[in-house]
Structures are given as structure tokens and as C-alpha cells.
Protein backbone atom coordinates (compact mmCIF):
# COMPACT_ATOMS: atom_id res chain seq x y z
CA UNK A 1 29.28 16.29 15.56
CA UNK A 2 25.89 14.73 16.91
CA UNK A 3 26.19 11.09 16.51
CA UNK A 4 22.70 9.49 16.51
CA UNK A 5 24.46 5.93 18.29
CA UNK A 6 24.81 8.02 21.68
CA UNK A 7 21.10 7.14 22.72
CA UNK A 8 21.85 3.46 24.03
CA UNK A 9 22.54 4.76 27.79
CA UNK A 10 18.60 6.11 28.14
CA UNK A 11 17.11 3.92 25.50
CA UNK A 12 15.74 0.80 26.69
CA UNK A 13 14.95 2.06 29.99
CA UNK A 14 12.86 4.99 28.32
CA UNK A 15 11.05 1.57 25.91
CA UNK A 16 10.52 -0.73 28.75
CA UNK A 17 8.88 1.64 30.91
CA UNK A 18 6.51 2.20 28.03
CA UNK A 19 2.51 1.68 28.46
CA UNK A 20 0.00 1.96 25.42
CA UNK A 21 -1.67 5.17 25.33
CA UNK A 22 -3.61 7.43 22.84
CA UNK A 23 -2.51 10.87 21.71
CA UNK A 24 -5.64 13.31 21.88
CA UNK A 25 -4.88 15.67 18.76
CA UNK A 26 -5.11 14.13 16.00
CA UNK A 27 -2.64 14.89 12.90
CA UNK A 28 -3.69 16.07 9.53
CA UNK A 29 -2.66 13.22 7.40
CA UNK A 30 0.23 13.60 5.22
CA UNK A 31 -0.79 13.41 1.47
CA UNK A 32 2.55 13.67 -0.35
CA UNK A 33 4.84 11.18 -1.61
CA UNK A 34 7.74 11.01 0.68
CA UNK A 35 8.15 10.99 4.43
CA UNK A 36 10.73 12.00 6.92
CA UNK A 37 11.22 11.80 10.39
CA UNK A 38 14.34 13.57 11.86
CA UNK A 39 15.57 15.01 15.40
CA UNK A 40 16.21 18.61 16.71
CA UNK A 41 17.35 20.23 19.89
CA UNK A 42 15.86 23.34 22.06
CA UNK A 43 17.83 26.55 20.95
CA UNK A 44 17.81 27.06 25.01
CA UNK A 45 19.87 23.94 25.42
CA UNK A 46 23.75 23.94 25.83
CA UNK A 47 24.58 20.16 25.06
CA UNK A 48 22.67 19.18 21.98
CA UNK A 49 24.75 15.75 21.65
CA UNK A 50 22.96 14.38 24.56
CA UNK A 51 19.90 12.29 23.17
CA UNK A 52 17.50 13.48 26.07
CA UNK A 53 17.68 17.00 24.82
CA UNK A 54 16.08 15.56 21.44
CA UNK A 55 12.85 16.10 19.71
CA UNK A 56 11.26 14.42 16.81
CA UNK A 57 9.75 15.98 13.85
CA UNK A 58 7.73 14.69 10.47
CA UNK A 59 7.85 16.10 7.12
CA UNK A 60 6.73 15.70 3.82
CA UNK A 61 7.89 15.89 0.80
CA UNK A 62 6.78 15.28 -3.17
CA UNK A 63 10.39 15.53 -5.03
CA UNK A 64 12.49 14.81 -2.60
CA UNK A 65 14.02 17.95 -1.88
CA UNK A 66 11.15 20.31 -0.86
CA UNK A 67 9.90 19.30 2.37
CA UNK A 68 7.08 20.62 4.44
CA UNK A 69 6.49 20.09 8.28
CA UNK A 70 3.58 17.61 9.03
CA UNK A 71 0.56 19.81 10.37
CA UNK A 72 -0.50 19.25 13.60
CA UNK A 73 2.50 17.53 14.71
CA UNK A 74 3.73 18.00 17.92
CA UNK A 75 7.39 18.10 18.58
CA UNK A 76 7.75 14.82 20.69
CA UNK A 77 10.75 14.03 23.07
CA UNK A 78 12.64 11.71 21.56
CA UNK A 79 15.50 10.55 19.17
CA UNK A 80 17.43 8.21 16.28
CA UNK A 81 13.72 8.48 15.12
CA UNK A 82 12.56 6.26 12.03
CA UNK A 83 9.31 6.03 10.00
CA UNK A 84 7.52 3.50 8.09
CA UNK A 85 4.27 3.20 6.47
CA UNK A 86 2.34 0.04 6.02
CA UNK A 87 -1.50 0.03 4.81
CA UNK A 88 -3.24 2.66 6.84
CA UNK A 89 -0.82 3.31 9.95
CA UNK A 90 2.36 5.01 9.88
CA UNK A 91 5.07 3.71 12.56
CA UNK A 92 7.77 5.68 14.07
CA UNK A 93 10.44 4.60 16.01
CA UNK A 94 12.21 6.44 18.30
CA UNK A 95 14.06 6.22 22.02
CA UNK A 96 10.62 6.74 23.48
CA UNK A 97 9.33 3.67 22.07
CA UNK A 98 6.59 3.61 19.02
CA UNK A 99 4.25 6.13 17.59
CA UNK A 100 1.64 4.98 15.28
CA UNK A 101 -0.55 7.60 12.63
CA UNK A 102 -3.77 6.00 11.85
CA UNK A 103 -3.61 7.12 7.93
CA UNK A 104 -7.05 7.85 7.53
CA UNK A 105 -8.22 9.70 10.75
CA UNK A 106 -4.82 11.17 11.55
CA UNK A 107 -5.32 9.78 15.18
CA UNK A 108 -1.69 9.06 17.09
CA UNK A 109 -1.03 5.82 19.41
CA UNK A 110 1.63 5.58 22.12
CA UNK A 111 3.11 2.30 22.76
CA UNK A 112 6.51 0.67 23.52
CA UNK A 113 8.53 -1.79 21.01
CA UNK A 114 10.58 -4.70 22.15
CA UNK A 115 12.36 -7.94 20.94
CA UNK A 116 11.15 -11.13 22.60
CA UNK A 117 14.59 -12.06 23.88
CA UNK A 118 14.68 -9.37 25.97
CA UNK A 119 17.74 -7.96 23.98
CA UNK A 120 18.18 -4.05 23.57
CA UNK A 121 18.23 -2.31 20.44
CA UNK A 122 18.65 1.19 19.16
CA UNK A 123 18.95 2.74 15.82
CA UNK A 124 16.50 1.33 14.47
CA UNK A 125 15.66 0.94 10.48
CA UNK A 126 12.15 -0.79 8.84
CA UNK A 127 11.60 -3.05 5.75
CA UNK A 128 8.96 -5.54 4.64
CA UNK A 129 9.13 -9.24 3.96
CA UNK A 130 7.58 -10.98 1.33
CA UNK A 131 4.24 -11.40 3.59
CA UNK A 132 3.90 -8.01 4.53
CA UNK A 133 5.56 -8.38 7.75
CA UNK A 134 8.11 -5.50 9.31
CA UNK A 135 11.52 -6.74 9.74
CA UNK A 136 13.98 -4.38 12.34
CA UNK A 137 17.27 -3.74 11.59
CA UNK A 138 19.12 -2.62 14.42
CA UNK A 139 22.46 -1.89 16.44
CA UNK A 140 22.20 -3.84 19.89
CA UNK A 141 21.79 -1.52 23.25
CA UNK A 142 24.37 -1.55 26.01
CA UNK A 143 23.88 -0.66 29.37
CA UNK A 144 26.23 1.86 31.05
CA UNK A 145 27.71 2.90 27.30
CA UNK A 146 28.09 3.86 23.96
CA UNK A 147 26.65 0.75 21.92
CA UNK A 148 28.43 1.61 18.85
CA UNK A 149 31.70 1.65 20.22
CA UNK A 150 33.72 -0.57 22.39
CA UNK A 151 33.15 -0.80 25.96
CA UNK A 152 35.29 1.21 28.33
CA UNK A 153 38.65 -0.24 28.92
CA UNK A 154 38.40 -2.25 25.41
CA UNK A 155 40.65 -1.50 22.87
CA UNK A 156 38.98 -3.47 20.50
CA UNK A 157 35.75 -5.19 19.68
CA UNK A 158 33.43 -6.76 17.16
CA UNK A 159 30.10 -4.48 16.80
CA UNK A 160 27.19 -5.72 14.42
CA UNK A 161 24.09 -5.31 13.39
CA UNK A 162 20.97 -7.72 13.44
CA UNK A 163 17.46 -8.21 12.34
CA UNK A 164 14.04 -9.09 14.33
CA UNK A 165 10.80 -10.09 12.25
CA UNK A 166 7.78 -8.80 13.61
CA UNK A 167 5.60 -10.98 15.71
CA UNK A 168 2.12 -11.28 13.25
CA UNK A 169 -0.54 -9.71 15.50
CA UNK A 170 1.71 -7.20 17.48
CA UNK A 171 1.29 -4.22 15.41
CA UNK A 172 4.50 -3.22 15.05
CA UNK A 173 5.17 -4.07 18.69
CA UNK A 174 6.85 -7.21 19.01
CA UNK A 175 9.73 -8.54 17.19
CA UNK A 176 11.60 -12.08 17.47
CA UNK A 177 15.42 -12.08 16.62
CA UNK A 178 16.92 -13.61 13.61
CA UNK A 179 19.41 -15.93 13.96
CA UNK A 180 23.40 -14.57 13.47
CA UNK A 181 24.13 -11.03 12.43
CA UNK A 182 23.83 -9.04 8.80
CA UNK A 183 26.63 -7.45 9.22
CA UNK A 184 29.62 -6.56 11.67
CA UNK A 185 32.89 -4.70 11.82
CA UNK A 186 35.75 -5.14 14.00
CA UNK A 187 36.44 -1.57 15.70
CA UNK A 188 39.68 0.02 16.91
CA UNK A 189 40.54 3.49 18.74
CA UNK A 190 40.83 5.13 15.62
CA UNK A 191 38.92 7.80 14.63
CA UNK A 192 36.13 6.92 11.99
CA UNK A 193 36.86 3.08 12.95
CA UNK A 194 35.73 3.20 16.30
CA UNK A 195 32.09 3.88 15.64
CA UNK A 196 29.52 1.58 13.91
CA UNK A 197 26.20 2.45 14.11
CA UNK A 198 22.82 3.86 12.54
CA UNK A 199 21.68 0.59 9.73
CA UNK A 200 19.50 2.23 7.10
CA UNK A 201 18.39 -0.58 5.20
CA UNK A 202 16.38 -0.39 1.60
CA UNK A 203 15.86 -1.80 -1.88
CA UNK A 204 18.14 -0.32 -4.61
CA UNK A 205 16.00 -1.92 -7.65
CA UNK A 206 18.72 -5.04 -7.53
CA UNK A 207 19.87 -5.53 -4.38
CA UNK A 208 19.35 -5.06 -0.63
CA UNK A 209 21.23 -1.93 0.36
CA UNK A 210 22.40 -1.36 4.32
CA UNK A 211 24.00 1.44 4.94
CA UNK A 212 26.22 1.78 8.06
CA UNK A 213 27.49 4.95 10.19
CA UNK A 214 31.44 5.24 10.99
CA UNK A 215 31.35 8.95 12.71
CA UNK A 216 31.26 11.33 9.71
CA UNK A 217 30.96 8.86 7.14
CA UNK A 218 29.19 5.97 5.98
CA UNK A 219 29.51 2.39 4.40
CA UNK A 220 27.33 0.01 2.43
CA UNK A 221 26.92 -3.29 2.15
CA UNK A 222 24.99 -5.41 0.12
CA UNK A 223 23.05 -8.75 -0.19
CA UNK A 224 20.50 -10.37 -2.42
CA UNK A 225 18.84 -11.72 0.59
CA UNK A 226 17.08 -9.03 2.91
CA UNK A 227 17.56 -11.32 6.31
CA UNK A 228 20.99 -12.78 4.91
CA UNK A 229 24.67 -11.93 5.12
CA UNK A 230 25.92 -8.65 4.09
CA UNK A 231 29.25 -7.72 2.21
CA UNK A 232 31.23 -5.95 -0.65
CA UNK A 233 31.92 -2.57 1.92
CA UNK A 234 31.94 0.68 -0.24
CA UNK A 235 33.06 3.75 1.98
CA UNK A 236 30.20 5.59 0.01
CA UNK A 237 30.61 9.74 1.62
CA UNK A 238 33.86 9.66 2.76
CA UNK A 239 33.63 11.36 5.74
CA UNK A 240 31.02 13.66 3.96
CA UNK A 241 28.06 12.93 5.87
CA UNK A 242 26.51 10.18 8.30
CA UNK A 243 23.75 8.81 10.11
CA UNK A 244 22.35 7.70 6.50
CA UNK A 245 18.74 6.87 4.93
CA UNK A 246 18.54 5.42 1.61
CA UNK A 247 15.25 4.64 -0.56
CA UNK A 248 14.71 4.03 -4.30
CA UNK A 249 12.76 6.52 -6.39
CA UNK A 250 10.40 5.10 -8.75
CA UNK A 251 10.18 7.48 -11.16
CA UNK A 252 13.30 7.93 -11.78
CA UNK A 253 14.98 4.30 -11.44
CA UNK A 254 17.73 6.49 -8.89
CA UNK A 255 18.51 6.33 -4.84
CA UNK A 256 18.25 9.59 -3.20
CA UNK A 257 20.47 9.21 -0.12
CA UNK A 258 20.06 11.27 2.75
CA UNK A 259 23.07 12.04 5.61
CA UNK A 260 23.29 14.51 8.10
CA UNK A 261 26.81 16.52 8.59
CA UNK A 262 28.40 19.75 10.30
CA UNK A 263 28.51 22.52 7.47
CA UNK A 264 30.24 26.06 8.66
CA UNK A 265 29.29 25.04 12.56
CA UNK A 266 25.60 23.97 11.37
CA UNK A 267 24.23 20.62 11.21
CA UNK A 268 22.05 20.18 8.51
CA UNK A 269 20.54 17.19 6.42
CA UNK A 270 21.78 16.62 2.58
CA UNK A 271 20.75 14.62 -0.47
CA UNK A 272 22.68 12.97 -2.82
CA UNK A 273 21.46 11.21 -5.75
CA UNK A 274 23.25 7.69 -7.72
CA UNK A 275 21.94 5.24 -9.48
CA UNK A 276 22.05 2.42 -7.22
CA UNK A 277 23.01 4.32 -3.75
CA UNK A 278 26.64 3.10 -3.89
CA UNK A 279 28.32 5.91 -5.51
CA UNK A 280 28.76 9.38 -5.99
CA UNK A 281 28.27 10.84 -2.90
CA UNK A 282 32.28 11.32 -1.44
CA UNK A 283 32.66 15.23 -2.50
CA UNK A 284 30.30 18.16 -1.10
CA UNK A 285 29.81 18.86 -4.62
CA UNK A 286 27.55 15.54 -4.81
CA UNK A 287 24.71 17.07 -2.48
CA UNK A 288 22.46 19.25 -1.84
CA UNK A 289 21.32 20.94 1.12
CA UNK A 290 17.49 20.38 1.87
CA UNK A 291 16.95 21.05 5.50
CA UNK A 292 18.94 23.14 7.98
CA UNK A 293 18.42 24.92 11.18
CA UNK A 294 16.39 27.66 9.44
CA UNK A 295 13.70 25.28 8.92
CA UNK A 296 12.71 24.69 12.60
CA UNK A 297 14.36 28.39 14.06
CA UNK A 298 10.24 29.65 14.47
CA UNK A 299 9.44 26.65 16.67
CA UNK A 300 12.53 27.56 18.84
CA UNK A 301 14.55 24.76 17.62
CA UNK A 302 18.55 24.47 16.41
CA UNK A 303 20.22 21.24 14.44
CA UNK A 304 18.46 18.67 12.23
CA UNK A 305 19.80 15.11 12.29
CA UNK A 306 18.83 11.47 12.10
CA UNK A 307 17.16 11.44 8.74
CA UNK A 308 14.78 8.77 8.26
CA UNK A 309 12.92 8.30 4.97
CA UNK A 310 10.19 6.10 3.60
CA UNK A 311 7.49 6.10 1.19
CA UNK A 312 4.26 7.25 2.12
CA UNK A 313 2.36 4.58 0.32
CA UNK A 314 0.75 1.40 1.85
CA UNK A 315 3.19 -0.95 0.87
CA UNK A 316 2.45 -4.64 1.01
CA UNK A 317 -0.69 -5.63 2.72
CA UNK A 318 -0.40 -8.04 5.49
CA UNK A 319 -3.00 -10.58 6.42
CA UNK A 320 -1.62 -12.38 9.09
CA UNK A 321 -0.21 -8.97 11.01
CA UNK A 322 -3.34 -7.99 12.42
CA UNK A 323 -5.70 -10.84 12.24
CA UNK A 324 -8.97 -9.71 12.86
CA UNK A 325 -11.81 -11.82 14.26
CA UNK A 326 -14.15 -14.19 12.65
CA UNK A 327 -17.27 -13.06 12.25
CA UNK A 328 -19.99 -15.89 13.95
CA UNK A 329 -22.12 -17.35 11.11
CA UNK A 330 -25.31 -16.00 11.34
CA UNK A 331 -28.14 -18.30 11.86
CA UNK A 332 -30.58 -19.25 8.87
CA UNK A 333 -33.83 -18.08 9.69
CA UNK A 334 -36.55 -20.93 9.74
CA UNK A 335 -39.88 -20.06 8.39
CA UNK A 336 -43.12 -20.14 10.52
CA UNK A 337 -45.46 -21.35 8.89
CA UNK A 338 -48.65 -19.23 8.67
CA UNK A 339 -52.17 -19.79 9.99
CA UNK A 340 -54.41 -20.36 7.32
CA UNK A 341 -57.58 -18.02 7.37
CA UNK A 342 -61.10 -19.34 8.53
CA UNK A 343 -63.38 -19.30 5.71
CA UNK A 344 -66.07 -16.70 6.31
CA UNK A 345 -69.70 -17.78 4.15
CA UNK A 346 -69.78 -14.89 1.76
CA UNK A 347 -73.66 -14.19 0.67
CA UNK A 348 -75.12 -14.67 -2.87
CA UNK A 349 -73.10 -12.48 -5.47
CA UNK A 350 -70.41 -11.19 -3.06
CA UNK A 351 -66.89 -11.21 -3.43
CA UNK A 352 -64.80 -14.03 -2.02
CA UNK A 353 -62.81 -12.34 0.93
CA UNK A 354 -59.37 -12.45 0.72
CA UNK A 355 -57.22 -13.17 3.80
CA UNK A 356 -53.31 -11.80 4.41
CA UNK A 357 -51.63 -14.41 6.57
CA UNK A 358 -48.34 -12.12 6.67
CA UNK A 359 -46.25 -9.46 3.90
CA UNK A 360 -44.64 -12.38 1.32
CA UNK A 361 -47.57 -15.08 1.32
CA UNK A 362 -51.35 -14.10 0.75
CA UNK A 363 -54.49 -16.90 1.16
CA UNK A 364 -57.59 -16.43 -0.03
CA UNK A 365 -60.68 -18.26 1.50
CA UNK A 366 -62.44 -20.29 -0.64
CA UNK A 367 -66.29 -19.71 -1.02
CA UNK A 368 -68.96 -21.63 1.21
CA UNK A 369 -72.30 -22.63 -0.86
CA UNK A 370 -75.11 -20.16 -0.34
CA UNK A 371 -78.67 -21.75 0.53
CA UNK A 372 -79.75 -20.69 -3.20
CA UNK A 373 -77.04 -22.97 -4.79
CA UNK A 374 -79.23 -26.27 -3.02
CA UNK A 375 -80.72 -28.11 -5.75
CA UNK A 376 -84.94 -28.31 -4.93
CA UNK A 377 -85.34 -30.80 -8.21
CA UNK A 378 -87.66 -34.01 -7.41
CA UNK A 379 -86.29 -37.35 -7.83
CA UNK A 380 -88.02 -40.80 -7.55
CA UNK A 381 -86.03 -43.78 -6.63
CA UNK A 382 -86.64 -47.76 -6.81
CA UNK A 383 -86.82 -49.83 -3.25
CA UNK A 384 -86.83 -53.65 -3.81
CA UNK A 385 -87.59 -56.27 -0.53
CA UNK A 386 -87.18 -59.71 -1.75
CA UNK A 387 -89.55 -59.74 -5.05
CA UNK A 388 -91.42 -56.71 -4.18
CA UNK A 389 -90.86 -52.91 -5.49
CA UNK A 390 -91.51 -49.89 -4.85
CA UNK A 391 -90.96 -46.61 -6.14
CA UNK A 392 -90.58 -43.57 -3.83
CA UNK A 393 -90.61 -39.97 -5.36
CA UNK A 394 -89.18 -36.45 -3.53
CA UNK A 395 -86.52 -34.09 -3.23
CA UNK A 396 -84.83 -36.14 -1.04
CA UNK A 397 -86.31 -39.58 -1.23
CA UNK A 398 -85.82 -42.67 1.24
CA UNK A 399 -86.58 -46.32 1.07
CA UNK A 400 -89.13 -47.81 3.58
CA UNK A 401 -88.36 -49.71 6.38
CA UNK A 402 -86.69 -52.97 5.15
CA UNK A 403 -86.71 -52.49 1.28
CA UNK A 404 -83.26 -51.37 -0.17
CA UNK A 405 -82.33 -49.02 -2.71
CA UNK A 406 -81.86 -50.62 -6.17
């Protein structure tokens, strides 16, 4: 059986070597209410279990059950692929590092994801916190091996998984570790005990659900903290199905949980459905098939594995992810003030002209006196020097030399 943990030999190399790039074709945007990424192998290729023989594919789905391949999507080389949508971009993860759907133009992005630390990680699973940020569940990478089992030459070991919070302003791109584990499991050489890999993690309505792969099977854990300490194991298919995805369906207050598993020599991908995604999925009875190899045969592909489901709905916004700039305040304008008009001596009976200093203020010159408006009417005026007087008539009379006007 494929086992989605065997990527950790290729994986970080494949991240780190990563460079931002943008994908020319765009997708056409998926429209329907659930999402799901998942891997599939060449029908030309021999060794399917061997991650660098994978591909990725999106679908979509409305109930659950139906699913549709994404148009436009390209089959892209990759592996232990998982998707998550946040506000307008979709992020998948994958061994080749991040892919991200710009949700209203369909336009893909290329980049590589890391934790600060510098640790590897593979398998990796998406949530939000309270402020809208991602936080990364994941099974550590190890060099030269199988990170979900024990190194070579070990007969035992602890294996866990951990958490990273995304770093506000990386996009998706940068995560910083949290401190201690979420959960971890001491493994043996037995058989389903000497894997632990593949965290799904999701919210059941009540709790924090993380779902765990042991080979075939799965366990899950729970916690009422999404970054805390998870316990109270249920071995929830046993040994019906692994690599698990959980999520909580609204309408219907239930948890559809997906697994993959080897059915007559097939891998396919099967639902189950509980009410809180701890139960009732141990007996084949409990699922239902809802993709197999039939699905991807006309694109020359065999297997389907590494289920990864989400919501296709914008989730919780987040300010402080992708801070954008602040705009510079724009200056207040500082009105010039406008020349007034000259006055311009209108003749007798003429309109006053009216002058337009600029579009939102208007002056109008006032009138000069015409010549006709001088008054012509004869006056006469008293001059007094000392005791004498005189009286001086005209239009515009004057006193002599050295008498004053009274």
C-alpha cells in the first residue's frame, strides 16, 4: 500500500531549492463547496510507492461525494499534497513546495514553504487561528529515511507531530515553530505500530480533531486547544483506510472523513460519515467509494491517494497576514486667490460687464460714472477775511486769495 510518509527522503531538498515563480495558464476558479487535492501516478510507471513518480490533482465537489476535476488544472509533479483556502487565494502544499490560486482571476503562483528554524517537515495539514493566521501541522523530515518510522538500526523511537504559526506577511510562506509537540507515539517493529504519519487536523463542532496515520489505519486525538496537547487515542478505521482528512459539514452538523486504502488491488479514496469524526468508520460497510482509478484512467493516470479536503470558502480574514501599504496622505490643496478684474467705464445705459476670475468664483466690475452723471447745478458760497465778506457764485466756486470759506 502507498504510504503518503515515504516523501521525507526528496522533500526538503525539492522545498529549499524552491524560487517564486508565476504559472502562465491560469485556472478556471472552482465555484463549488468543497475542495480536494489528492496524488496519482503515470499508468507507464512500475513503482508507484515512490513519491517522485507522483502528481497532484484538484477537485471539486458540492455534497461531498460527487467530485469534478478542477478545469484547467495541470497535473503538477508532486505529492502528500494539501489545500487550504483563505480570502481570495487557495494554498496547496505539496513536496514541491507551495502553489497558490488567486480566487478571483484563477492565476497560479510558485513558491517554496519553510519553518524559520530551519527544521524539515512533510505531511503537511492547514488550520486557522483566531486572527486569521495559518497554523501547519506537520510530521518532521529526516534526511537519509523514512520520517515516520524509526531510523535504520533503531528498534524503537518516539515520532510526533508539531505545529508552526505562519509568519504575518509571508503569505503562506513562512512559518515559526511552536514550542513542544501535539502529539507523539512511541513506535516499535510491529506492523501498524511502526508508522506514524500524515496529521489531518480540523474542527469537529466541539473539539479540535487530529487525525494520525499508522499504515492502513488511523487514530484520533483530541484537544480543546488547537496549538495544545493532544490525547484520548481512538483507533477510528481499524486498519480500514489511512492517510486521513477530516472536515465538519455545516449543513448537516456531521464529519465526512476521507482515507485512502487498497480495495481488490486498487487504491482508491473513501468517505465515511459520524457525527463527530471519532466513530463509525472500522467496517467497509461504513464507506463509500468516491474516487478510484477510473476517474483519472483518460489523463493516463492509475491510483488516487493523499486526500486532502477543505472548504472552499474564505474563511477568516486576516489583517495582519498581508499588510498592505499606507497610502501617503494627500496634500490639502491651498486656494489661489484670484485676480480681481479691472473695471472697464461702461457708457451711458450699458450693461455693467461682468468678469470670470476662474469656474467656482465670479466678480463683477462695478460701474465707473459717465460724464452725464456730473452735476452742472450753480452754487454760491460765502468767503470772510477778517470783517469783510464776500459771496462767490459758480458751478464750482472758489474763495479769493486770502478770504476763507465760511
Amino acid at each position: 500500500m502507498q504510504k503518503r510518509s515515504r516523501i521525507a527522503i526528496i522533500v526538503l531538498a525539492l522545498v529549499l531549492s524552491l524560487g517564486q515563480s508565476a504559472v502562465a495558464n491560469p485556472v478556471k476558479v472552482p465555484t463549488q463547496k468543497y475542495l480536494m487535492s489528492f496524488n496519482v501516478c503515470p499508468q507507464t510507471v512500475a513503482d508507484c510507492n515512490n513519491p517522485q513518480n507522483h502528481y497532484v490533482l484538484l477537485a471539486q465537489s458540492d455534497d461531498g461525494t460527487t467530485w469534478k476535476l478542477l478545469e484547467g488544472w495541470a497535473p503538477a509533479k508532486g505529492s502528500v499534497p494539501d489545500v487550504f483556502r483563505r480570502g481570495d487565494t487557495l494554498y496547496l502544499y505539496d513536496t514541491q513546495g507551495l502553489t497558490k490560486i488567486n480566487m478571483s482571476t484563477g492565476e497560479l503562483t510558485k513558491t517554496r514553504a519553510t519553518i524559520t528554524s530551519g527544521e524539515g517537515f512533510v505531511d503537511p495539514s492547514l488550520a486557522q487561528l483566531p486572527d486569521g493566521r495559518l497554523i501547519l501541522f506537520y510530521l518532521p523530515g529526516m534526511r537519509g529515511g523514512d520520517p515516520a518510522q524509526c531510523p535504520q538500526g533503531q528498534a524503537t523511537c518516539e515520532k510526533m507531530i508539531k505545529s508552526a504559526v505562519e509568519v504575518a506577511g509571508s503569505d503562506g510562506a513562512s512559518f515559526v515553530e511552536d514550542p513542544g509537540m501535539r502529539v507523539s507515539a512511541t513506535l516499535n517493529s510491529s506492523a501498524e505500530d511502526r508508522v506514524f504519519s500524515d496529521p489531518d487536523i480540523f474542527f469537529n463542532g466541539t473539539d479540535w480533531v487530529l487525525y494520525v496515520s499508522r499504515g492502513r489505519g488511523t487514530e484520533a486525538y483530541t484537544s480543546k486547544d488547537l496549538q495544545g496537547s493532544y490525547s484520548n487515542k481512538i483507533n477510528l478505521t481499524n486498519g480500514k483506510g489511512g492517510v486521513p482528512s477530516g472536515i465538519l459539514d455545516k449543513t448537516s452538523s456531521k464529519v465526512w472523513t476521507f482515507t485512502h486504502v487498497n480495495l481488490a488491488g486498487q487504491q482508491v479514496i473513501r468517505k465515511s460519515v459520524s457525527e463527530k469524526g471519532l466513530s463509525g468508520a472500522s467496517a467497509d460497510s461504513d464507506y463509500q467509494t468516491i474516487i478510484a482509478a477510473d476517474f483519472v484512467s483518460a489523463l493516463g493516470y492509475k491510483i488516487v491517494g493523499s486526500p486532502g479536503v477543505a472548504l472552499n470558502e474564505p474563511g477568516i480574514e486576516c489583517v495582519t497576514c498581508n499588510p498592505k501599504p499606507t497610502p501617503s496622505p494627500t496634500p490639502t490643496p491651498v486656494a489661489t486667490p484670484s485676480p480681481m478684474p479691472t473695471p472697464v467705464a461702461t457708457p451711458t445705459g450699458s450693461p455693467s460687464p461682468t468678469a470670470t476670475a476662474n469656474a467656482s468664483a465670479t466678480a463683477t466690475a462695478s460701474p465707473t460714472s459717465s460724464p452725464a452723471a456730473i452735476s452742472t447745478k450753480k452754487v454760491t458760497i460765502t468767503c470772510v477775511k477778517g470783517k469783510q465778506t464776500k459771496k462767490v457764485s459758480g458751478t464750482n466756486p472758489k474763495c479769493p486769495q486770502g478770504f476763507k470759506r465760511k
